[in-house]
PDB file of N, CA and C in Angstrom:
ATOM      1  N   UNK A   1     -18.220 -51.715 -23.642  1.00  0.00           N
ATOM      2  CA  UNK A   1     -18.404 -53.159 -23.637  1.00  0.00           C
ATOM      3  C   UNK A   1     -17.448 -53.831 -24.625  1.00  0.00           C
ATOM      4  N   UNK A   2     -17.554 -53.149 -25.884  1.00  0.00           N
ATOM      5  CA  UNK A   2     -16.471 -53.801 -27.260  1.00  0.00           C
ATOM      6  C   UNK A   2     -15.107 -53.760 -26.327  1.00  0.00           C
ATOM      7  N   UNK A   3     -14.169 -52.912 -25.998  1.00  0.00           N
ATOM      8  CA  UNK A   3     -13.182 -53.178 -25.566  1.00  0.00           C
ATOM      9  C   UNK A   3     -12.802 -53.888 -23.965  1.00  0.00           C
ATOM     10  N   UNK A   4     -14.264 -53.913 -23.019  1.00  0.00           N
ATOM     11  CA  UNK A   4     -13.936 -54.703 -22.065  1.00  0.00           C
ATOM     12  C   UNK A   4     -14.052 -56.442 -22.467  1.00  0.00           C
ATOM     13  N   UNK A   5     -14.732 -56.357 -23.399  1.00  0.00           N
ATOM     14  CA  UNK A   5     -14.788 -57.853 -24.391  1.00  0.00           C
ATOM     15  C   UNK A   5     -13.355 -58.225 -25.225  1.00  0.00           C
ATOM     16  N   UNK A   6     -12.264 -57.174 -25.575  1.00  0.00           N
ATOM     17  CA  UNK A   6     -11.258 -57.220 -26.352  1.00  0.00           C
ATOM     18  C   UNK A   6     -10.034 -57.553 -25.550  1.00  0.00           C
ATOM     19  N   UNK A   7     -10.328 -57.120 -24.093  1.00  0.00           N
ATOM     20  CA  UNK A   7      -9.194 -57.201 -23.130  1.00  0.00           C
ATOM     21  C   UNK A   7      -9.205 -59.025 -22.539  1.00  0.00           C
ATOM     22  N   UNK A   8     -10.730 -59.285 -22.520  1.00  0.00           N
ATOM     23  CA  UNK A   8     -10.826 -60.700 -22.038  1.00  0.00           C
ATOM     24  C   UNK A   8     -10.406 -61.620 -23.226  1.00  0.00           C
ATOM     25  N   UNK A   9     -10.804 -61.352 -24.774  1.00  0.00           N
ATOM     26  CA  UNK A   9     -10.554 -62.120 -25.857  1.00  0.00           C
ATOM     27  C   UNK A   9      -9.112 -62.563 -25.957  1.00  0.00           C
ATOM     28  N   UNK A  10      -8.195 -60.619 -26.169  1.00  0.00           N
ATOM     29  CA  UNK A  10      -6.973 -61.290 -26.185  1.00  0.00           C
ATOM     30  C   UNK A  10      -5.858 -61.113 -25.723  1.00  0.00           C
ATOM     31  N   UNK A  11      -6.040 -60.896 -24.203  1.00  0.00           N
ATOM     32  CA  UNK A  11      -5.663 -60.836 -22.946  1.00  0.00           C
ATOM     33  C   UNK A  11      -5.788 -61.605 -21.543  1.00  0.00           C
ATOM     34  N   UNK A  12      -6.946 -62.232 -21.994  1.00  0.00           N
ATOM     35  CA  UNK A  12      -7.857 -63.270 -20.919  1.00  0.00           C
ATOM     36  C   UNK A  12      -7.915 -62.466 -19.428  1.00  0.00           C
ATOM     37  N   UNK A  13      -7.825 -61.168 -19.315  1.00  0.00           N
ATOM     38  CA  UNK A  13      -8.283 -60.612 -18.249  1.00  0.00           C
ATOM     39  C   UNK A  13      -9.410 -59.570 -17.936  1.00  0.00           C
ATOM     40  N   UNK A  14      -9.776 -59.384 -17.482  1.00  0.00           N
ATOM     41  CA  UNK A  14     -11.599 -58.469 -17.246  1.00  0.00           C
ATOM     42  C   UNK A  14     -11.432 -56.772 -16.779  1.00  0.00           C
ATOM     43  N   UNK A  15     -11.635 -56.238 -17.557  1.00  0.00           N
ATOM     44  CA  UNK A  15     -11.111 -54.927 -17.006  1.00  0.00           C
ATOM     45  C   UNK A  15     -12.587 -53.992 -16.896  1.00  0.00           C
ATOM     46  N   UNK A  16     -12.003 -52.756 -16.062  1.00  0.00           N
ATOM     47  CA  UNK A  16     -13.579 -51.857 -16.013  1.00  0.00           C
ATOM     48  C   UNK A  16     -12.354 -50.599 -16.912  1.00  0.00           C
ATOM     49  N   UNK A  17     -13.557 -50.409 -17.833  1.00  0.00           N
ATOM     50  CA  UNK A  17     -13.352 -49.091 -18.709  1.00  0.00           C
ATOM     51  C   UNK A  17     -13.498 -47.910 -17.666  1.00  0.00           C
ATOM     52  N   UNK A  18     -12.803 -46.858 -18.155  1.00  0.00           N
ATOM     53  CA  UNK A  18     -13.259 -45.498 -17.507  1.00  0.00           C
ATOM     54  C   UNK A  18     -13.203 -44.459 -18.884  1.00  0.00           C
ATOM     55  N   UNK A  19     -12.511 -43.496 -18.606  1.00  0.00           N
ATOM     56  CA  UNK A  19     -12.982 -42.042 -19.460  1.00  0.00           C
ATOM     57  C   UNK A  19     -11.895 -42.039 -20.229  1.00  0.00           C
ATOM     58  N   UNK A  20     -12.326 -41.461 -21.449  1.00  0.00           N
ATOM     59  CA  UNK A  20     -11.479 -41.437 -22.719  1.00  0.00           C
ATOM     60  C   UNK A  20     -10.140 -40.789 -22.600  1.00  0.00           C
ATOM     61  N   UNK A  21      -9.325 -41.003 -22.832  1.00  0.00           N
ATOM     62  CA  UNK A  21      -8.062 -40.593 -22.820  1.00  0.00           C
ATOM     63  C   UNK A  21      -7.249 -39.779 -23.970  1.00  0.00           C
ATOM     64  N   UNK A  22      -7.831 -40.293 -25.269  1.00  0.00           N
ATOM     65  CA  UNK A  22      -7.669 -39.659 -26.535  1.00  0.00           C
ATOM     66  C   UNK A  22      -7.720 -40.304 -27.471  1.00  0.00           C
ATOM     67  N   UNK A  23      -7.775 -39.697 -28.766  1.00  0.00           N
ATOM     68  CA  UNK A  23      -8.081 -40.157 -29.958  1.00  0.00           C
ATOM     69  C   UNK A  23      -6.938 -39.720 -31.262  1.00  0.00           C
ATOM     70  N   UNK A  24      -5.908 -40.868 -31.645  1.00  0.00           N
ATOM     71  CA  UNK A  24      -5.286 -40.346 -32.640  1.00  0.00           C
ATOM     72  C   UNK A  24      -5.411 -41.320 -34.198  1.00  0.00           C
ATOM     73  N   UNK A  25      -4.861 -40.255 -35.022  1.00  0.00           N
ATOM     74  CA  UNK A  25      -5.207 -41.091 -36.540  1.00  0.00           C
ATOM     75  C   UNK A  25      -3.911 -41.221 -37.302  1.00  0.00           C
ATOM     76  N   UNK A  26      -3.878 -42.013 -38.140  1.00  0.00           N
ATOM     77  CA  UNK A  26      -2.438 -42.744 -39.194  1.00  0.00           C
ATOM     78  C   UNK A  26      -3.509 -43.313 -40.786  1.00  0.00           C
ATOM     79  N   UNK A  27      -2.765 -42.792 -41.229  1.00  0.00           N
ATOM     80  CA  UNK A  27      -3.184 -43.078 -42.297  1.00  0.00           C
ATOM     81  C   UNK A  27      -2.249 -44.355 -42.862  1.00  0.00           C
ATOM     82  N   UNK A  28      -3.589 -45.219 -43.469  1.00  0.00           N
ATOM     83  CA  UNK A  28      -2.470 -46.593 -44.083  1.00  0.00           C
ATOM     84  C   UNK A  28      -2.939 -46.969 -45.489  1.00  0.00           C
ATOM     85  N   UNK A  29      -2.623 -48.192 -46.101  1.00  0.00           N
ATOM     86  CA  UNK A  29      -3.256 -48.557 -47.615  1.00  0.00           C
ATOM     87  C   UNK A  29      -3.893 -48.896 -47.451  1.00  0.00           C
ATOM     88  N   UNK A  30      -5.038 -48.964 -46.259  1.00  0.00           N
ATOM     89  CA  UNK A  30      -6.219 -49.063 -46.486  1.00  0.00           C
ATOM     90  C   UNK A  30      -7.505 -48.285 -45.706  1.00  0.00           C
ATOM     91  N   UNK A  31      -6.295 -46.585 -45.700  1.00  0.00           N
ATOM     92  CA  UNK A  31      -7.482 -46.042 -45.134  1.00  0.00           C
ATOM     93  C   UNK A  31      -6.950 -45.255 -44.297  1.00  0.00           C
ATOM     94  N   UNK A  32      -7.694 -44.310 -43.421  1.00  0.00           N
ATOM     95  CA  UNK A  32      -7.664 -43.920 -42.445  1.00  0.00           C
ATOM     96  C   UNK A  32      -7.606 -44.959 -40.931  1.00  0.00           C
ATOM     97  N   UNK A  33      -6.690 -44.390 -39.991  1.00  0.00           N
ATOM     98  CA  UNK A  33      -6.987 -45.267 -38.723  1.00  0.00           C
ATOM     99  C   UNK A  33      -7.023 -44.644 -37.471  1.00  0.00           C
ATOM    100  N   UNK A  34      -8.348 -44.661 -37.207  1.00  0.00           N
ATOM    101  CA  UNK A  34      -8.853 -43.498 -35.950  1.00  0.00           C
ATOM    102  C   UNK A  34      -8.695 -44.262 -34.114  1.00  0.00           C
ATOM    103  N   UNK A  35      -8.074 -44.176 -33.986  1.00  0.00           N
ATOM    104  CA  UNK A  35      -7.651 -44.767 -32.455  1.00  0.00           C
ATOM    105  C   UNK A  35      -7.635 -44.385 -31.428  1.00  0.00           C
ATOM    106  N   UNK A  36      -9.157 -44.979 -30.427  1.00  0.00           N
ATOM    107  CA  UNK A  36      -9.671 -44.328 -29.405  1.00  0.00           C
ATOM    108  C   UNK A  36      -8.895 -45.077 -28.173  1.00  0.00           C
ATOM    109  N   UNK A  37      -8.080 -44.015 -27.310  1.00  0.00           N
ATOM    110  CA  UNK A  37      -7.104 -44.827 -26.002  1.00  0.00           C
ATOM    111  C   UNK A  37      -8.642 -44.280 -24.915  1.00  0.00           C
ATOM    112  N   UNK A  38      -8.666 -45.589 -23.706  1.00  0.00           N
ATOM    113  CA  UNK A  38      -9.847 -45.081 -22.603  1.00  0.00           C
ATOM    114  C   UNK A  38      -8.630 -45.790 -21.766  1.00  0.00           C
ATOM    115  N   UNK A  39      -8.639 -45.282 -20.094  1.00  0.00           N
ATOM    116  CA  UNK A  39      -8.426 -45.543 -19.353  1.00  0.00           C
ATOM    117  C   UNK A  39      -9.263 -46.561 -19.028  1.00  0.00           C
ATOM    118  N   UNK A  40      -8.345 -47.954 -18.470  1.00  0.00           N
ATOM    119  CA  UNK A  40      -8.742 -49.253 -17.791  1.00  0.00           C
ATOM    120  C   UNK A  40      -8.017 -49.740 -16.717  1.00  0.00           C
ATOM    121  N   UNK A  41      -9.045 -49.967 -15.751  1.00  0.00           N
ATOM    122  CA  UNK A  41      -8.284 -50.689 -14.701  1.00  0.00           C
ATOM    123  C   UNK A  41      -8.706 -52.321 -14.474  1.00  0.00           C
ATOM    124  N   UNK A  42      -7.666 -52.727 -14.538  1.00  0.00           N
ATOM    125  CA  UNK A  42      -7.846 -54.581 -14.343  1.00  0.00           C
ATOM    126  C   UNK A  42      -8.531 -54.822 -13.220  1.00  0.00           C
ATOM    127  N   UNK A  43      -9.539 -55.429 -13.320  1.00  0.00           N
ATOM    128  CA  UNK A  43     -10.340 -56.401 -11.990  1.00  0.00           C
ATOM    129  C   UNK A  43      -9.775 -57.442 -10.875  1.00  0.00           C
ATOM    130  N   UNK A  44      -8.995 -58.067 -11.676  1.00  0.00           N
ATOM    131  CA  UNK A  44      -7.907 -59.299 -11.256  1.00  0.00           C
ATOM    132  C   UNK A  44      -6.330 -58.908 -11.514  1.00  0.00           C
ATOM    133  N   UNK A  45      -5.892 -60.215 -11.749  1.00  0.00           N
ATOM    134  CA  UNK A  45      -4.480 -60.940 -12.155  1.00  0.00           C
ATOM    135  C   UNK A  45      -4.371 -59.430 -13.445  1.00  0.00           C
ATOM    136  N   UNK A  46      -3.032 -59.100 -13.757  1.00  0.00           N
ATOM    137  CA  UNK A  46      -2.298 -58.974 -14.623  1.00  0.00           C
ATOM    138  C   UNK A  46      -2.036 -59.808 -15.478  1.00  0.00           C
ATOM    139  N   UNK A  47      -2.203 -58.924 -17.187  1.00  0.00           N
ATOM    140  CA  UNK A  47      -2.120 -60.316 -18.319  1.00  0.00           C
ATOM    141  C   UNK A  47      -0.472 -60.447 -18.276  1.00  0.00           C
ATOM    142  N   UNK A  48      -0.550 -62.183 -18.782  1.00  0.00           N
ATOM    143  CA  UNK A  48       0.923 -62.559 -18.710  1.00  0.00           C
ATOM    144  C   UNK A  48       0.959 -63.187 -19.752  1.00  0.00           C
ATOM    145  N   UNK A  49       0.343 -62.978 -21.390  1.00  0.00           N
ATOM    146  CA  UNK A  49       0.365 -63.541 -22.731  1.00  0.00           C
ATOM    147  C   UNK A  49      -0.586 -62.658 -23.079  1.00  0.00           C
ATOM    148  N   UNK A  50      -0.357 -62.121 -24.535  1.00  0.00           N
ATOM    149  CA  UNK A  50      -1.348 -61.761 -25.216  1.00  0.00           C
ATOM    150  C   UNK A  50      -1.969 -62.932 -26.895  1.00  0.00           C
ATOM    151  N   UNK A  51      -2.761 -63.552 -27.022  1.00  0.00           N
ATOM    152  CA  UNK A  51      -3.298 -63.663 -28.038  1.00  0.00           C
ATOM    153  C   UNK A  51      -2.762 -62.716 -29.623  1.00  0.00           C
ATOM    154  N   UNK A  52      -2.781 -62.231 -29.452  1.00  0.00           N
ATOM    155  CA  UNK A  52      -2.494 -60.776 -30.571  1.00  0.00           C
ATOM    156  C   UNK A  52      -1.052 -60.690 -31.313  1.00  0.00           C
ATOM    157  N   UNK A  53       0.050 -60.658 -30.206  1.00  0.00           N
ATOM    158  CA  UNK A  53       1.457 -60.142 -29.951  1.00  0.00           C
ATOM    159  C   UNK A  53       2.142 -60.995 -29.370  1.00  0.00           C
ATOM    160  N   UNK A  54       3.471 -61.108 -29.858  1.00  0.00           N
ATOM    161  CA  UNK A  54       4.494 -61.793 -29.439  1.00  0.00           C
ATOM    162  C   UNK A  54       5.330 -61.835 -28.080  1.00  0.00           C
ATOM    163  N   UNK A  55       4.907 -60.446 -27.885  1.00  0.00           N
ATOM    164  CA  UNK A  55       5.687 -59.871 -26.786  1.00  0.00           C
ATOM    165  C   UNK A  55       4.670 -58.949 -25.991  1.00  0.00           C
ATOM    166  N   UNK A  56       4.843 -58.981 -24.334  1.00  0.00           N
ATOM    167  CA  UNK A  56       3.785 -58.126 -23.527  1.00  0.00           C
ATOM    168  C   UNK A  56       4.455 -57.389 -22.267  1.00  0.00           C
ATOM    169  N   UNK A  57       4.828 -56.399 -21.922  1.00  0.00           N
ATOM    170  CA  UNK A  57       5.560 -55.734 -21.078  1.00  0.00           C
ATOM    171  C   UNK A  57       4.698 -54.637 -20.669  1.00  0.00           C
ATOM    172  N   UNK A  58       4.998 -54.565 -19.319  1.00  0.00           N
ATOM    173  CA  UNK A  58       4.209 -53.883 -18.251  1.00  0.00           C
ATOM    174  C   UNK A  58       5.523 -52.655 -17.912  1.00  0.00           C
ATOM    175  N   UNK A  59       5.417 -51.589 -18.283  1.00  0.00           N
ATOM    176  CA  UNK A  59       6.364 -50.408 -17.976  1.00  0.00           C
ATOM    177  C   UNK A  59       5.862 -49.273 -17.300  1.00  0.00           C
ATOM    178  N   UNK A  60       6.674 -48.720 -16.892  1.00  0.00           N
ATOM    179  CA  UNK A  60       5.698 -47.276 -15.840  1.00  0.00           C
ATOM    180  C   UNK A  60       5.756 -46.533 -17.090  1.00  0.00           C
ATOM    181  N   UNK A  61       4.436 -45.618 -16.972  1.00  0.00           N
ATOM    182  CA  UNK A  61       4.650 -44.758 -17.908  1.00  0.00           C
ATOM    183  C   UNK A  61       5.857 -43.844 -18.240  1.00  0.00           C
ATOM    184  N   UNK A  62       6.450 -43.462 -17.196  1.00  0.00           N
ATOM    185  CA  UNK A  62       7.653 -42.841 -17.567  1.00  0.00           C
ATOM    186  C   UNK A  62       8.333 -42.864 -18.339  1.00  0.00           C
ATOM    187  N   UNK A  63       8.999 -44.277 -18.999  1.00  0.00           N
ATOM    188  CA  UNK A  63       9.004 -44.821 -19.737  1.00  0.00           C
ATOM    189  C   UNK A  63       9.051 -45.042 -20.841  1.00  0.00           C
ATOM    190  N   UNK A  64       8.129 -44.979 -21.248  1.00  0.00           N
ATOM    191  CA  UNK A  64       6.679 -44.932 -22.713  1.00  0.00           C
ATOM    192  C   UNK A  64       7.627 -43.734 -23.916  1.00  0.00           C
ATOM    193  N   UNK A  65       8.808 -43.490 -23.234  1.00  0.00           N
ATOM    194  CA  UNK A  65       9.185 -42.353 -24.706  1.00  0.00           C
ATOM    195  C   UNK A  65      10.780 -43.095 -25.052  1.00  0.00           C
ATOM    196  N   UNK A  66      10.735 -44.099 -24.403  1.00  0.00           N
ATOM    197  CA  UNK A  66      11.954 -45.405 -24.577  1.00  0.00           C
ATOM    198  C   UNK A  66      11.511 -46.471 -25.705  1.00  0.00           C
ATOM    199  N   UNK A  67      10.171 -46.386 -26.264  1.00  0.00           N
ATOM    200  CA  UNK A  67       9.886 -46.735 -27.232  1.00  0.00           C
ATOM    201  C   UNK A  67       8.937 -46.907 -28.481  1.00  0.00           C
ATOM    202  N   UNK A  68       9.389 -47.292 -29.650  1.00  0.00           N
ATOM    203  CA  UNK A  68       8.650 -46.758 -30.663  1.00  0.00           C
ATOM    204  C   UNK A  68       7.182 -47.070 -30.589  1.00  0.00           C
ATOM    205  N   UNK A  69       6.398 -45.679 -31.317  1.00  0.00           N
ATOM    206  CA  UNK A  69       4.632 -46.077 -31.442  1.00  0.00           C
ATOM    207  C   UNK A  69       4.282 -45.186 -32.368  1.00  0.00           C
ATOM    208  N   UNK A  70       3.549 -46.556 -33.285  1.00  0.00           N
ATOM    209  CA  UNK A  70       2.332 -45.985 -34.356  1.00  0.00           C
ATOM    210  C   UNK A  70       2.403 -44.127 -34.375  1.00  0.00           C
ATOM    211  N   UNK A  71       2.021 -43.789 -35.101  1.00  0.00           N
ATOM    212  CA  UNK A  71       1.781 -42.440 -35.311  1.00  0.00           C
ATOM    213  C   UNK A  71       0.241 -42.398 -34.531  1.00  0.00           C
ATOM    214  N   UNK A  72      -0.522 -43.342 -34.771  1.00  0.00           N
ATOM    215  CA  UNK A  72      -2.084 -42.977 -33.933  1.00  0.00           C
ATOM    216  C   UNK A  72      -2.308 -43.263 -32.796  1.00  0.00           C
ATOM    217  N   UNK A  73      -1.251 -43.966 -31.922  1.00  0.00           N
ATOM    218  CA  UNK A  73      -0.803 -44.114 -30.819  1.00  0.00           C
ATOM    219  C   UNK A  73      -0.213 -42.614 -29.763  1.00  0.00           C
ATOM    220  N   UNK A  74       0.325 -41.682 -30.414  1.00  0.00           N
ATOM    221  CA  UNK A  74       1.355 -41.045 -29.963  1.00  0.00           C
ATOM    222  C   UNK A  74       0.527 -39.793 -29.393  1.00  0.00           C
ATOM    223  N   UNK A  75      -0.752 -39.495 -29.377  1.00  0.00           N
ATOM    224  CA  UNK A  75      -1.878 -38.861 -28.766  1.00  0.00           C
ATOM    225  C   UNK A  75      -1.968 -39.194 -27.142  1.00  0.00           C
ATOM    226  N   UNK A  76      -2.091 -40.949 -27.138  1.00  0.00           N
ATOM    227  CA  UNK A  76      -2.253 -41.277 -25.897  1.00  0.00           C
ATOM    228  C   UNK A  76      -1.123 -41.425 -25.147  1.00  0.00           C
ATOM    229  N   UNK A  77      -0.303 -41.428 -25.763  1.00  0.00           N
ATOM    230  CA  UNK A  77       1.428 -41.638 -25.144  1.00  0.00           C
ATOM    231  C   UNK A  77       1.661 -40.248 -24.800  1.00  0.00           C
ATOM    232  N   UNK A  78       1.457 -39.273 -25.656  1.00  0.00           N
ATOM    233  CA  UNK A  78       1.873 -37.954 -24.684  1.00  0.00           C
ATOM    234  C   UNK A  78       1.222 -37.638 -23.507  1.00  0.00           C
ATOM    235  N   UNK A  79      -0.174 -38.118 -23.860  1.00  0.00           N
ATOM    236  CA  UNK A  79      -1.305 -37.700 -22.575  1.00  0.00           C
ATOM    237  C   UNK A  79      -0.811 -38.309 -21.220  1.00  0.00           C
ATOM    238  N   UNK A  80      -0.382 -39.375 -21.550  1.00  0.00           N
ATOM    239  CA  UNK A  80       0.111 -40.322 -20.115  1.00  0.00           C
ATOM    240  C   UNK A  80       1.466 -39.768 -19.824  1.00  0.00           C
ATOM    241  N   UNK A  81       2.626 -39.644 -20.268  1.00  0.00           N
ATOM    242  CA  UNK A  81       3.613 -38.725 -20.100  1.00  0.00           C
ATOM    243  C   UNK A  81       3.604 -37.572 -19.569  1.00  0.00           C
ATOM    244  N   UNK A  82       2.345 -37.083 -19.879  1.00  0.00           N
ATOM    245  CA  UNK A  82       1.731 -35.305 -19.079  1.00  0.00           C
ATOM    246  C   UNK A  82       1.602 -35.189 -17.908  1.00  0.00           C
ATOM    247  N   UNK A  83       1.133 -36.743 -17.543  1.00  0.00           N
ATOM    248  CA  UNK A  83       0.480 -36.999 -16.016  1.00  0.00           C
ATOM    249  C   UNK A  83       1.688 -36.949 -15.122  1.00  0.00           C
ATOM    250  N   UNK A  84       1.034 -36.225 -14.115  1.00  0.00           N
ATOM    251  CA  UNK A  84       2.347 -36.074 -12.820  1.00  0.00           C
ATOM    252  C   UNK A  84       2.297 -38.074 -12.432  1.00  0.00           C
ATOM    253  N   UNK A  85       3.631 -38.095 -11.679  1.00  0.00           N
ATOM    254  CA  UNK A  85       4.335 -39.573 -11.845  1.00  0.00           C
ATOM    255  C   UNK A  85       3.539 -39.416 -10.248  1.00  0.00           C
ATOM    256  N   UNK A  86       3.289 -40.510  -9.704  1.00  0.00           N
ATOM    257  CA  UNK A  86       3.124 -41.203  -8.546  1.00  0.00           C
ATOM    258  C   UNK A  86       4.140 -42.267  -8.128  1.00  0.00           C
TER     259      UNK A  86
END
């Protein structure tokens, strides 16, 4: 619910959660940072602004090793990279 509420906040689009994808951590000055990726599929429209971020780009995963990510990010970025391409 927290993150199908996070996608409408600051994304303004409605998504259905599915199954966890992975969990990676980065340590910062204020802590540990534990970062749970779940597979989501959008209900509607594709977001075209984020609230959050300056910038919002829609890439095939293929992709995804063309650019830089967080250290607690890089769990879910390999996992999707693993996946055979369609």
């Amino acid at each position: 619910d927290a993150l199908a509420r996070e996608f409408l906040e600051e994304l303004g689009v409605p998504i259905r959660v599915g199954a966890h994808l992975a969990t990676g951590f980065q340590t910062s000055e204020n802590g540990l940072i534990e970062l749970s990726v779940f597979e989501a599929q959008l209900v509607d429209q594709s977001p075209s602004a984020s609230s959050d971020h300056d910038v919002l780009h829609w890439v095939e995963s293929s992709r995804l090793a063309d650019y830089p990510f967080p250290e607690a990010d890089l769990p879910a970025v390999k996992a999707l990279l693993a996946r055979p391409q369609s």
